[in-house]
Protein backbone atom coordinates (compact mmCIF):
# COMPACT_ATOMS: atom_id res chain seq x y z
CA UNK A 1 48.25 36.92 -13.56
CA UNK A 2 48.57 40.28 -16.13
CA UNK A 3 47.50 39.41 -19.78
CA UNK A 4 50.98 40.35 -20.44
CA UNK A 5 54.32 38.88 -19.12
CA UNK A 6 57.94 38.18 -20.12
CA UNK A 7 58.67 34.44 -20.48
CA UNK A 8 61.54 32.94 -19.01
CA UNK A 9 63.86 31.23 -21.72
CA UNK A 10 65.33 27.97 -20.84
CA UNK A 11 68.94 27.63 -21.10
CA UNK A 12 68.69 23.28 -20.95
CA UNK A 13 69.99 21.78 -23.62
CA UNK A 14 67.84 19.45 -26.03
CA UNK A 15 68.18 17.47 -29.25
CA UNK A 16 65.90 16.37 -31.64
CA UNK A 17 66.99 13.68 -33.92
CA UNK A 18 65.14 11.69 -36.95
CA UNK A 19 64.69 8.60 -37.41
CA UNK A 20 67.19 8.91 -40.56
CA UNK A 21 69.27 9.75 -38.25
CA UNK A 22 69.13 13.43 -39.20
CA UNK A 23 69.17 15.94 -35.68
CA UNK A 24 69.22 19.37 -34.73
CA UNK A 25 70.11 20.63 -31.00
CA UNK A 26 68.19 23.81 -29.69
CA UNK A 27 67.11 24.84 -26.03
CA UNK A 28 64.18 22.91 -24.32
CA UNK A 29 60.76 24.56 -24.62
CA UNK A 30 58.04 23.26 -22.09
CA UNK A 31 58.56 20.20 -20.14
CA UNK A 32 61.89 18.42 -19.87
CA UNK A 33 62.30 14.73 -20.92
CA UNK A 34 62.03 12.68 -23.76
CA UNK A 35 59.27 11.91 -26.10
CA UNK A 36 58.02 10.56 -29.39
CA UNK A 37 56.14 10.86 -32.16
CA UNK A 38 55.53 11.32 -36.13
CA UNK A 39 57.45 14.88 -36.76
CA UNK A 40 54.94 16.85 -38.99
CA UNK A 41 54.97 20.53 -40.23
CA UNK A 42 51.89 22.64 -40.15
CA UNK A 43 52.05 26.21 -41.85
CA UNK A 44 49.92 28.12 -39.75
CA UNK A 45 50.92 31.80 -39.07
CA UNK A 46 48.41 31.60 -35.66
CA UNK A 47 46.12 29.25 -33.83
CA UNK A 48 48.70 27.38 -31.99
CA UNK A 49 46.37 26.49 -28.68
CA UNK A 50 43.94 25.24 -30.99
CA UNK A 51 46.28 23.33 -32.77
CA UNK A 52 47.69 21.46 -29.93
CA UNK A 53 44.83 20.58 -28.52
CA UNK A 54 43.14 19.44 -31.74
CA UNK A 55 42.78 15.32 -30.41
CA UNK A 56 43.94 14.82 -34.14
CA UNK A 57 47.29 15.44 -33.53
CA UNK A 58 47.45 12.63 -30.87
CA UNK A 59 51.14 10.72 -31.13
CA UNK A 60 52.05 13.79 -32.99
CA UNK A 61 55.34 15.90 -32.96
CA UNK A 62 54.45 19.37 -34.59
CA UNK A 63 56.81 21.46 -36.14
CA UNK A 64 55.94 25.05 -36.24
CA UNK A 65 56.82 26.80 -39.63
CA UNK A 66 56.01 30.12 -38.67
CA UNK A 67 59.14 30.89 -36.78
CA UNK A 68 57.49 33.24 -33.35
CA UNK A 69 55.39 31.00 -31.38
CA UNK A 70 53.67 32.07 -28.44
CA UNK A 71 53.37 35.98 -28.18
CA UNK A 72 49.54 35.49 -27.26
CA UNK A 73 50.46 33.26 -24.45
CA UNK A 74 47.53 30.58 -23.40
CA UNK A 75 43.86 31.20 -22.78
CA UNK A 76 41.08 29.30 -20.96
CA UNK A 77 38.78 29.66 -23.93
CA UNK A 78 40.16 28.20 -27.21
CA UNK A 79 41.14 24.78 -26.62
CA UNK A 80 39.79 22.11 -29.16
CA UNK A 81 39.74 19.78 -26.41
CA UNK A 82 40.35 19.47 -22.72
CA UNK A 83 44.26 18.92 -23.31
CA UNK A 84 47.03 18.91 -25.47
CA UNK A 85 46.90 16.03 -27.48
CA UNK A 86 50.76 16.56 -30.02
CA UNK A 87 53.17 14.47 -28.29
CA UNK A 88 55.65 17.50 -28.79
CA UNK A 89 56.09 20.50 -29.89
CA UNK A 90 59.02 22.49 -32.15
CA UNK A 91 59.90 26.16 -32.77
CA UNK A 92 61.82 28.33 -33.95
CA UNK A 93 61.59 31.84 -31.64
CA UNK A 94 59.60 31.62 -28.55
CA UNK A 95 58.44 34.64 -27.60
CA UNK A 96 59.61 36.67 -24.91
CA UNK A 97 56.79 38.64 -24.18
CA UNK A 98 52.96 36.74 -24.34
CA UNK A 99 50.75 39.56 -24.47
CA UNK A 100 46.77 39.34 -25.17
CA UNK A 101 44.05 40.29 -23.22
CA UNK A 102 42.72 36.78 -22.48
CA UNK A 103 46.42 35.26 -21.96
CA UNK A 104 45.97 33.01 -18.74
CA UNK A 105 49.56 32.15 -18.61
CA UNK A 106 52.57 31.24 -21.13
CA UNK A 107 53.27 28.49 -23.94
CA UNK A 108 55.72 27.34 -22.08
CA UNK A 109 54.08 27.21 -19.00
CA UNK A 110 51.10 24.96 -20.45
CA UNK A 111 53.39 22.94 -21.92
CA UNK A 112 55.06 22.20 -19.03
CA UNK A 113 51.95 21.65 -16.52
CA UNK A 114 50.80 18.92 -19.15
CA UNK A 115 54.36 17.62 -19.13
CA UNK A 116 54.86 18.37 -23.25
CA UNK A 117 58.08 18.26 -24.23
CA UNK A 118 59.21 20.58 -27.13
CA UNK A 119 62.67 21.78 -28.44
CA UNK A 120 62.99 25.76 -29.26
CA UNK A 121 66.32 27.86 -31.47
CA UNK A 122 66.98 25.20 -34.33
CA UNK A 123 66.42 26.31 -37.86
CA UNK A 124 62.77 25.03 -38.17
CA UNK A 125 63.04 25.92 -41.68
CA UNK A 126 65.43 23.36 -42.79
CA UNK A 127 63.83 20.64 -40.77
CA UNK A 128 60.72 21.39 -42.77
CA UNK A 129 62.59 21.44 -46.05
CA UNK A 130 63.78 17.74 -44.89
CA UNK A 131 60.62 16.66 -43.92
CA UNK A 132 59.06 17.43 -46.98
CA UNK A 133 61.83 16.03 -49.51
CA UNK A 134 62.51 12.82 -47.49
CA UNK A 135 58.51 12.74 -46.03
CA UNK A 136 56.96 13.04 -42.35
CA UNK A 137 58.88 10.08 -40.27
CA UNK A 138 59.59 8.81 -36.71
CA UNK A 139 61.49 11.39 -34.20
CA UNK A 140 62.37 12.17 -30.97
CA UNK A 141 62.99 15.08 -28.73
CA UNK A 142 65.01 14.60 -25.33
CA UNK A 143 66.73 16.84 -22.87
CA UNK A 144 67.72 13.55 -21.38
CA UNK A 145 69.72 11.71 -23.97
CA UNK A 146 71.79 14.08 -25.93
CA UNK A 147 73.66 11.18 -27.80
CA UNK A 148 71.93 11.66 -31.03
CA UNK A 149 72.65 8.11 -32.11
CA UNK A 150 71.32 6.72 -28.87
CA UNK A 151 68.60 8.29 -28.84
CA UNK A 152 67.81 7.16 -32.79
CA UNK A 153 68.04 3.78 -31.75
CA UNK A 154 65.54 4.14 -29.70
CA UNK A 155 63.64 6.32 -32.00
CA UNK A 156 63.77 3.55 -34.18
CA UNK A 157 61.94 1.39 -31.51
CA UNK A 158 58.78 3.04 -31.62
CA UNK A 159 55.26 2.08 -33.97
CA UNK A 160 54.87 4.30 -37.07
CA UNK A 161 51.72 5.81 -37.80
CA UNK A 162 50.90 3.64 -40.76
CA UNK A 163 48.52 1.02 -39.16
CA UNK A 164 48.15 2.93 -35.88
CA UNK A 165 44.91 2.96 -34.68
CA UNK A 166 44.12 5.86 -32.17
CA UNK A 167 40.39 6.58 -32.65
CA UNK A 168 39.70 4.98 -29.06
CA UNK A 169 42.53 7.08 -27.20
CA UNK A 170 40.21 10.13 -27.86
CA UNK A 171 36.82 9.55 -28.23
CA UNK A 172 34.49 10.54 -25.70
CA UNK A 173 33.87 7.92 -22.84
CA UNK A 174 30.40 7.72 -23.18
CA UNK A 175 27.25 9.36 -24.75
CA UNK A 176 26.07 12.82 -23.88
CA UNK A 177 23.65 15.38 -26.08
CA UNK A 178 24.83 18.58 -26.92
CA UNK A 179 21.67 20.69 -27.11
CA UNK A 180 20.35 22.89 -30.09
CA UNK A 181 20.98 26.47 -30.13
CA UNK A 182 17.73 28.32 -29.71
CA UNK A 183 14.68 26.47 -31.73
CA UNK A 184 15.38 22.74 -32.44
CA UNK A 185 15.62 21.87 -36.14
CA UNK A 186 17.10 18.53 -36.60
CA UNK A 187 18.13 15.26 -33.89
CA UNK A 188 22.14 14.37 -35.34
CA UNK A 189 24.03 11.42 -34.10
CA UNK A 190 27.25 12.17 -34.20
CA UNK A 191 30.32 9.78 -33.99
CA UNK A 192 33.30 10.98 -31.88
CA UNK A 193 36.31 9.80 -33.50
CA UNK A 194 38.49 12.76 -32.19
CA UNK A 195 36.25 15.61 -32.25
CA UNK A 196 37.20 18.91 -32.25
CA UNK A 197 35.35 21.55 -30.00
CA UNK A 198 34.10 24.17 -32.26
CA UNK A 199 32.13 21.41 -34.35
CA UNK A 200 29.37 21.02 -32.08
CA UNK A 201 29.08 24.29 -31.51
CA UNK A 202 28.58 25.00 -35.64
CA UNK A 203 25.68 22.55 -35.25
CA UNK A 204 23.78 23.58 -32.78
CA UNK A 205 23.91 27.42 -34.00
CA UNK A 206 22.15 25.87 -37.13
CA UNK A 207 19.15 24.09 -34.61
CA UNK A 208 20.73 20.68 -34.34
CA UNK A 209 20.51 18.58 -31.10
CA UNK A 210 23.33 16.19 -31.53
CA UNK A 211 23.61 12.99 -29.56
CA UNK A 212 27.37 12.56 -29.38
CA UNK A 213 28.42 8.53 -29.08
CA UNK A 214 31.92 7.03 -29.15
CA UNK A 215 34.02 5.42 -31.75
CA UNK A 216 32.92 2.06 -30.69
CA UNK A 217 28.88 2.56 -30.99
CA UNK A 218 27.11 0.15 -32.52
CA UNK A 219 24.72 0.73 -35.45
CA UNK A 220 21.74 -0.57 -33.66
CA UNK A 221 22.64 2.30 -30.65
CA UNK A 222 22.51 5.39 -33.68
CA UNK A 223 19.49 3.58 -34.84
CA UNK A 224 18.10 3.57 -31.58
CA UNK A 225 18.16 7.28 -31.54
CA UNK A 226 16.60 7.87 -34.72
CA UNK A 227 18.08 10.86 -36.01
CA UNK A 228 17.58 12.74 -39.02
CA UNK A 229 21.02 12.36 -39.93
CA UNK A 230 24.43 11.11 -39.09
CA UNK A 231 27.77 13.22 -38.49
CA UNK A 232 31.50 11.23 -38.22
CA UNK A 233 33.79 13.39 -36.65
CA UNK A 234 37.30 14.06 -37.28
CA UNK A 235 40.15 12.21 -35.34
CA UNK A 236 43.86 10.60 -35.66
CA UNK A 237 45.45 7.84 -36.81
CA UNK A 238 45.55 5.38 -39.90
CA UNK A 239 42.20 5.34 -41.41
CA UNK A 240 42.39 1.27 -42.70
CA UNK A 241 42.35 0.18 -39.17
CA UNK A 242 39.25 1.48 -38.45
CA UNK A 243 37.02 -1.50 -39.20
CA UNK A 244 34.28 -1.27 -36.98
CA UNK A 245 33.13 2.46 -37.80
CA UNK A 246 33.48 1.87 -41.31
CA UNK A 247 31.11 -1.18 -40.82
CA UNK A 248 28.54 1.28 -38.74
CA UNK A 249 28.66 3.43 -41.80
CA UNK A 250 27.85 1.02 -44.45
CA UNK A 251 24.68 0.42 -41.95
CA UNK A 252 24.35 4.06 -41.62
CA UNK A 253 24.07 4.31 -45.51
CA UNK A 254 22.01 1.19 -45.99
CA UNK A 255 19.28 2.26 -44.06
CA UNK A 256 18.90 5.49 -45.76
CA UNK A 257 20.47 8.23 -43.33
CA UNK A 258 21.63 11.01 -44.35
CA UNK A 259 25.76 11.62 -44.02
CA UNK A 260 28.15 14.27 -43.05
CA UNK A 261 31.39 13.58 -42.93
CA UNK A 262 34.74 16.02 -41.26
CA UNK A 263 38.46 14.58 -41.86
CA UNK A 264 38.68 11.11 -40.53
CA UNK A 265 34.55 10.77 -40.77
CA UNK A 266 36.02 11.88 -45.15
CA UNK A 267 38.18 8.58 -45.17
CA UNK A 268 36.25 6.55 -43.53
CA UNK A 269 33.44 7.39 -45.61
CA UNK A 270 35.06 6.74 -49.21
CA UNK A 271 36.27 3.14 -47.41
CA UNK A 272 32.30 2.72 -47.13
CA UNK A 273 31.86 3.35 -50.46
CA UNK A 274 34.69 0.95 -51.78
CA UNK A 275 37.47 3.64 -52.19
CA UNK A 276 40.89 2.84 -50.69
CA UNK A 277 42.83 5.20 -48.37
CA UNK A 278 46.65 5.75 -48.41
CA UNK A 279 49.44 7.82 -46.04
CA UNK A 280 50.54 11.16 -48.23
CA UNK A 281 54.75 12.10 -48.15
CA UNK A 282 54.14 14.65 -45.89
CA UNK A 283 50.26 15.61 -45.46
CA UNK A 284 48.17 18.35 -45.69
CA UNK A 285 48.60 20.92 -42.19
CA UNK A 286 47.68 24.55 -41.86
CA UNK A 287 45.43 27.08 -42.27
CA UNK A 288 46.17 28.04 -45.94
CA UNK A 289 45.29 24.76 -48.20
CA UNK A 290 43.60 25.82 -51.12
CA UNK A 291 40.48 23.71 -52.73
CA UNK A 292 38.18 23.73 -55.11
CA UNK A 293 34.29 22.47 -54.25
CA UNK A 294 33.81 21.02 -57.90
CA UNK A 295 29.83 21.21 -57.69
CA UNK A 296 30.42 25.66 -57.88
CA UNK A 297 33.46 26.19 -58.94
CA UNK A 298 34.12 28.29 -55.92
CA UNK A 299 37.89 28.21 -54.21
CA UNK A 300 38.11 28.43 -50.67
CA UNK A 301 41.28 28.77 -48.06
CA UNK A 302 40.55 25.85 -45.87
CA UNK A 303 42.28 24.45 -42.45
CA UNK A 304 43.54 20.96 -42.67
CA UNK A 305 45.22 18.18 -40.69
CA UNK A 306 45.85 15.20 -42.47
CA UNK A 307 48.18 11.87 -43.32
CA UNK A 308 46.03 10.24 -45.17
CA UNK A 309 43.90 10.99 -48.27
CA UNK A 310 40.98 8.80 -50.19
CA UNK A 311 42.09 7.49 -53.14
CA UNK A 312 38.96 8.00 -55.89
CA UNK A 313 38.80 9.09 -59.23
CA UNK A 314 38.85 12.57 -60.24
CA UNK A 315 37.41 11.75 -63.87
CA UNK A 316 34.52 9.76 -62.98
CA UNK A 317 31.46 8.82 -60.98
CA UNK A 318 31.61 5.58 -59.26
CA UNK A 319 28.79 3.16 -58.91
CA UNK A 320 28.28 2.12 -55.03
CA UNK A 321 25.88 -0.32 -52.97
CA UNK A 322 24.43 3.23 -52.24
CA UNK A 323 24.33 5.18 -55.07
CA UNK A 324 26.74 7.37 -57.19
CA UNK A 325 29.78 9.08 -55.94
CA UNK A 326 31.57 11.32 -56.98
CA UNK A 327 34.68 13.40 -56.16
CA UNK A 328 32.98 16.75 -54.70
CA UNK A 329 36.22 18.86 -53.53
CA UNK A 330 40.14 18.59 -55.09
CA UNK A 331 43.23 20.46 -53.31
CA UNK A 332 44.55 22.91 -56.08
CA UNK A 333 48.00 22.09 -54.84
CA UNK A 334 48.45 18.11 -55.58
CA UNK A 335 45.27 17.20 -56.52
CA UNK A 336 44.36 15.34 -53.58
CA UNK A 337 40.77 14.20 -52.68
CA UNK A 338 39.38 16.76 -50.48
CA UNK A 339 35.93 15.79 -50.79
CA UNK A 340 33.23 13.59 -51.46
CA UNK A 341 29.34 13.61 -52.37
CA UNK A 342 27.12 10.26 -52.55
CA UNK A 343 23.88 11.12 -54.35
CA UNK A 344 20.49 8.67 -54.59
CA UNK A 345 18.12 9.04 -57.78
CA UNK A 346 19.87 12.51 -58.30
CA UNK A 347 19.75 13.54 -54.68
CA UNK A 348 22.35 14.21 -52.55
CA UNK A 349 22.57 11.70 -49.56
CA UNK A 350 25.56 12.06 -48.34
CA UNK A 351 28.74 14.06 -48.27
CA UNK A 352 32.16 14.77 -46.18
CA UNK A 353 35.36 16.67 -46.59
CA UNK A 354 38.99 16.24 -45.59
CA UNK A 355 39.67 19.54 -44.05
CA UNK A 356 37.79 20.97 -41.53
CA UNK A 357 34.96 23.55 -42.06
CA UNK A 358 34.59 24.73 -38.22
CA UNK A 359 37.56 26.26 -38.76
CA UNK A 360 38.68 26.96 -34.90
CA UNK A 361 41.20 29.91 -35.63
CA UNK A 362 40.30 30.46 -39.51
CA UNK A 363 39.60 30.74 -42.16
CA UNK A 364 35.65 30.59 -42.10
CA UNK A 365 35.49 30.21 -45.96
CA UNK A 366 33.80 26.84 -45.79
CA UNK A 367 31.55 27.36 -43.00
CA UNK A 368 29.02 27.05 -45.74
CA UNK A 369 29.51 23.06 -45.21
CA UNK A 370 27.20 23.09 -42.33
CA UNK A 371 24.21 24.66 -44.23
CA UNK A 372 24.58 22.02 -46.86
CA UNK A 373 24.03 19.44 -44.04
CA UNK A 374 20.90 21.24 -43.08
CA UNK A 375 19.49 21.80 -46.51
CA UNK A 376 20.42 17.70 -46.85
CA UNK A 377 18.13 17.34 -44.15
CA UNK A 378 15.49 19.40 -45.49
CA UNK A 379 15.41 17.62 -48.27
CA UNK A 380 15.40 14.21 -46.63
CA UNK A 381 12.67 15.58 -44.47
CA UNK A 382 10.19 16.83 -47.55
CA UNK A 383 11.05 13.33 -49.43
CA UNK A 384 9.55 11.65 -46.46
CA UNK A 385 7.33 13.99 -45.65
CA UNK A 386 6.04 15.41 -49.02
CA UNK A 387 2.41 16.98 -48.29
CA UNK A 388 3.95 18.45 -44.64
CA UNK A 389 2.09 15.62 -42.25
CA UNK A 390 3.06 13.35 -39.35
């Protein structure tokens, strides 16, 4: 296979339709059939491979604003996971040639090896428009049932992603260490509620041995471990369903371990501290959100997937059972909580964000994120250890 090829454009017919009943025919793009999902726009201009295979987009259909999608076809390198977790895919202009020197193969062609079904040549741009006035909702593609009103009644049929829990679809099946990069600094736990790839590998660059356990692990098994601190990954689905990691982190937090928090480990974090969570109109998803970290005043250009935001004041520090939080990070564009810090007798003790600092296709402006966790854990480390002894 060259690292450049034309790709064959499909000529089968394929509809999406809404579950307002709202559709749009176009040409199928990847596999053929019928599938399902929550339609949602993301605004990235690249990064599509690591965008489908981000295990937060699970039960997902993503609509591609940026209207040519797949001129650097499909590498072996740059997946967030070991599939593609959207449950479709839309665009605009696929592209006839995939050229790049690590191209494997086509868009299409992954798409259709992992059976994917996407739609291609509709006006993206006014689906996007709807989606955003009327909010992200139910939808269906299908190069099977072209009856638009058909296929909405069966559209209709399917769960919503309010209340959907999907942490245990993608979490790892069982525990595994990822080792430290060079000289070991720091044991992590880290709870893998849909993690993406690139995460681990921020860690360990900074000297962090992480011990990697699923969504379901008890607080007695991260105790077990002992670690110097605690990550909670990111990962899909309705953040009040998850119960049983919220619990674990109220544990977590009792017994004094420092907290680092990505996305879904954000939400699930300001439900530990008493904060409720709620579904946005029609999310936060791109590579060009800005936000504000409140504790320097610095703006950075951060990636984001998200639903579903925390809902905590902006004005105010909140009194917890573990200390005081506050409201660390705000998106410039609605206001939405993008962050949060928990801090102990003046000390910070814990903290998370909703967007995601690794940053798999940029931008690296929060990259910084991960030094704060270490410097955390220095300082946990010197409070415990205060003259330097065992």
């Amino acid at each position: 296979m060259t690292s450049s090829q034309f790709v064959s454009q499909s000529s089968v017919p394929a509809i999406l339709v809404l579950e307002d009943g709202r559709h749009f025919r176009g040409t199928s793009y990847g596999a053929q059939g019928t599938t399902f999902g929550e339609a949602v726009f993301t605004t990235g201009m690249s990064g599509y491979q690591e965008t489908l295979t981000d295990p937060s987009f699970h039960r997902q259909v993503i609509v591609a604003t940026a209207p040519h999608i797949g001129n650097t076809g499909w590498n072996d390198e740059d997946g967030e996971s070991k599939q593609i977790w959207a449950a479709g895919y839309v665009v605009r202009d696929p592209a006839r040639v995939a050229s790049n020197w690590r191209s494997r193969r086509s868009l299409d062609e992954e798409l259709q090896a992992q059976g994917i079904v996407g739609i291609s040549h509709l006006d993206t741009r006014a689906l996007t428009r709807h989606l955003r006035e009327c909010g992200v909702m139910r939808v269906a593609i299908s190069t099977e049932v072209l009856d638009p009103e058909k296929l909405r009644e069966q559209v209709l049929q399917q769960p919503a992603m309010a209340g959907a829990s999907l942490v245990d679809d993608v979490t790892t099946p069982e525990a595994h260490v990822v080792p430290a990069e060079g000289e070991k600094k720091y044991t992590a736990v880290v709870l893998d509620l849909g993690i993406k790839a690139s995460t681990p590998v921020r860690l360990a660059a900074r000297g962090i041995e992480q011990h990697v356990l699923p969504a379901t692990a008890s607080f007695e098994e991260i105790d077990r471990i002992k670690p110097d601190g605690v990550f909670f990954s990111n990962g899909p689905g309705d953040p009040s369903t998850a119960d049983g990691p919220v619990e674990v982190l109220r544990q977590v937090l009792q017994a004094g371990y420092p907290y680092f928090g990505i996305c879904f480990g954000n939400q699930l974090f300001g439900r530990a501290l008493g904060f409720e969570t709620y579904k946005l109109k029609y999310g936060h998803r791109g590579a060009n959100q800005p936000v504000m970290d409140r504790t320097t005043g610095k703006v950075e250009i951060t990636a984001q997937n998200h639903g579903f935001a925390v809902d905590a004041p902006l004005d105010r520090a909140t009194e917890t059972d573990f200390g005081t939080a506050t409201v660390s990070h705000v998106c410039l564009n609605d206001d939405v909580v993008e962050g949060l810090e928990l801090r102990r007798d003046g000390r910070l003790v814990g903290f998370s964000v909703q967007y995601h600092p690794e940053a798999a296709a940029g931008p690296h402006d929060s990259a910084y994120l991960f030094d704060r966790f270490v410097e955390m854990l220095d300082a946990s480390k010197n409070q415990q250890n205060p003259e330097g002894t065992h």
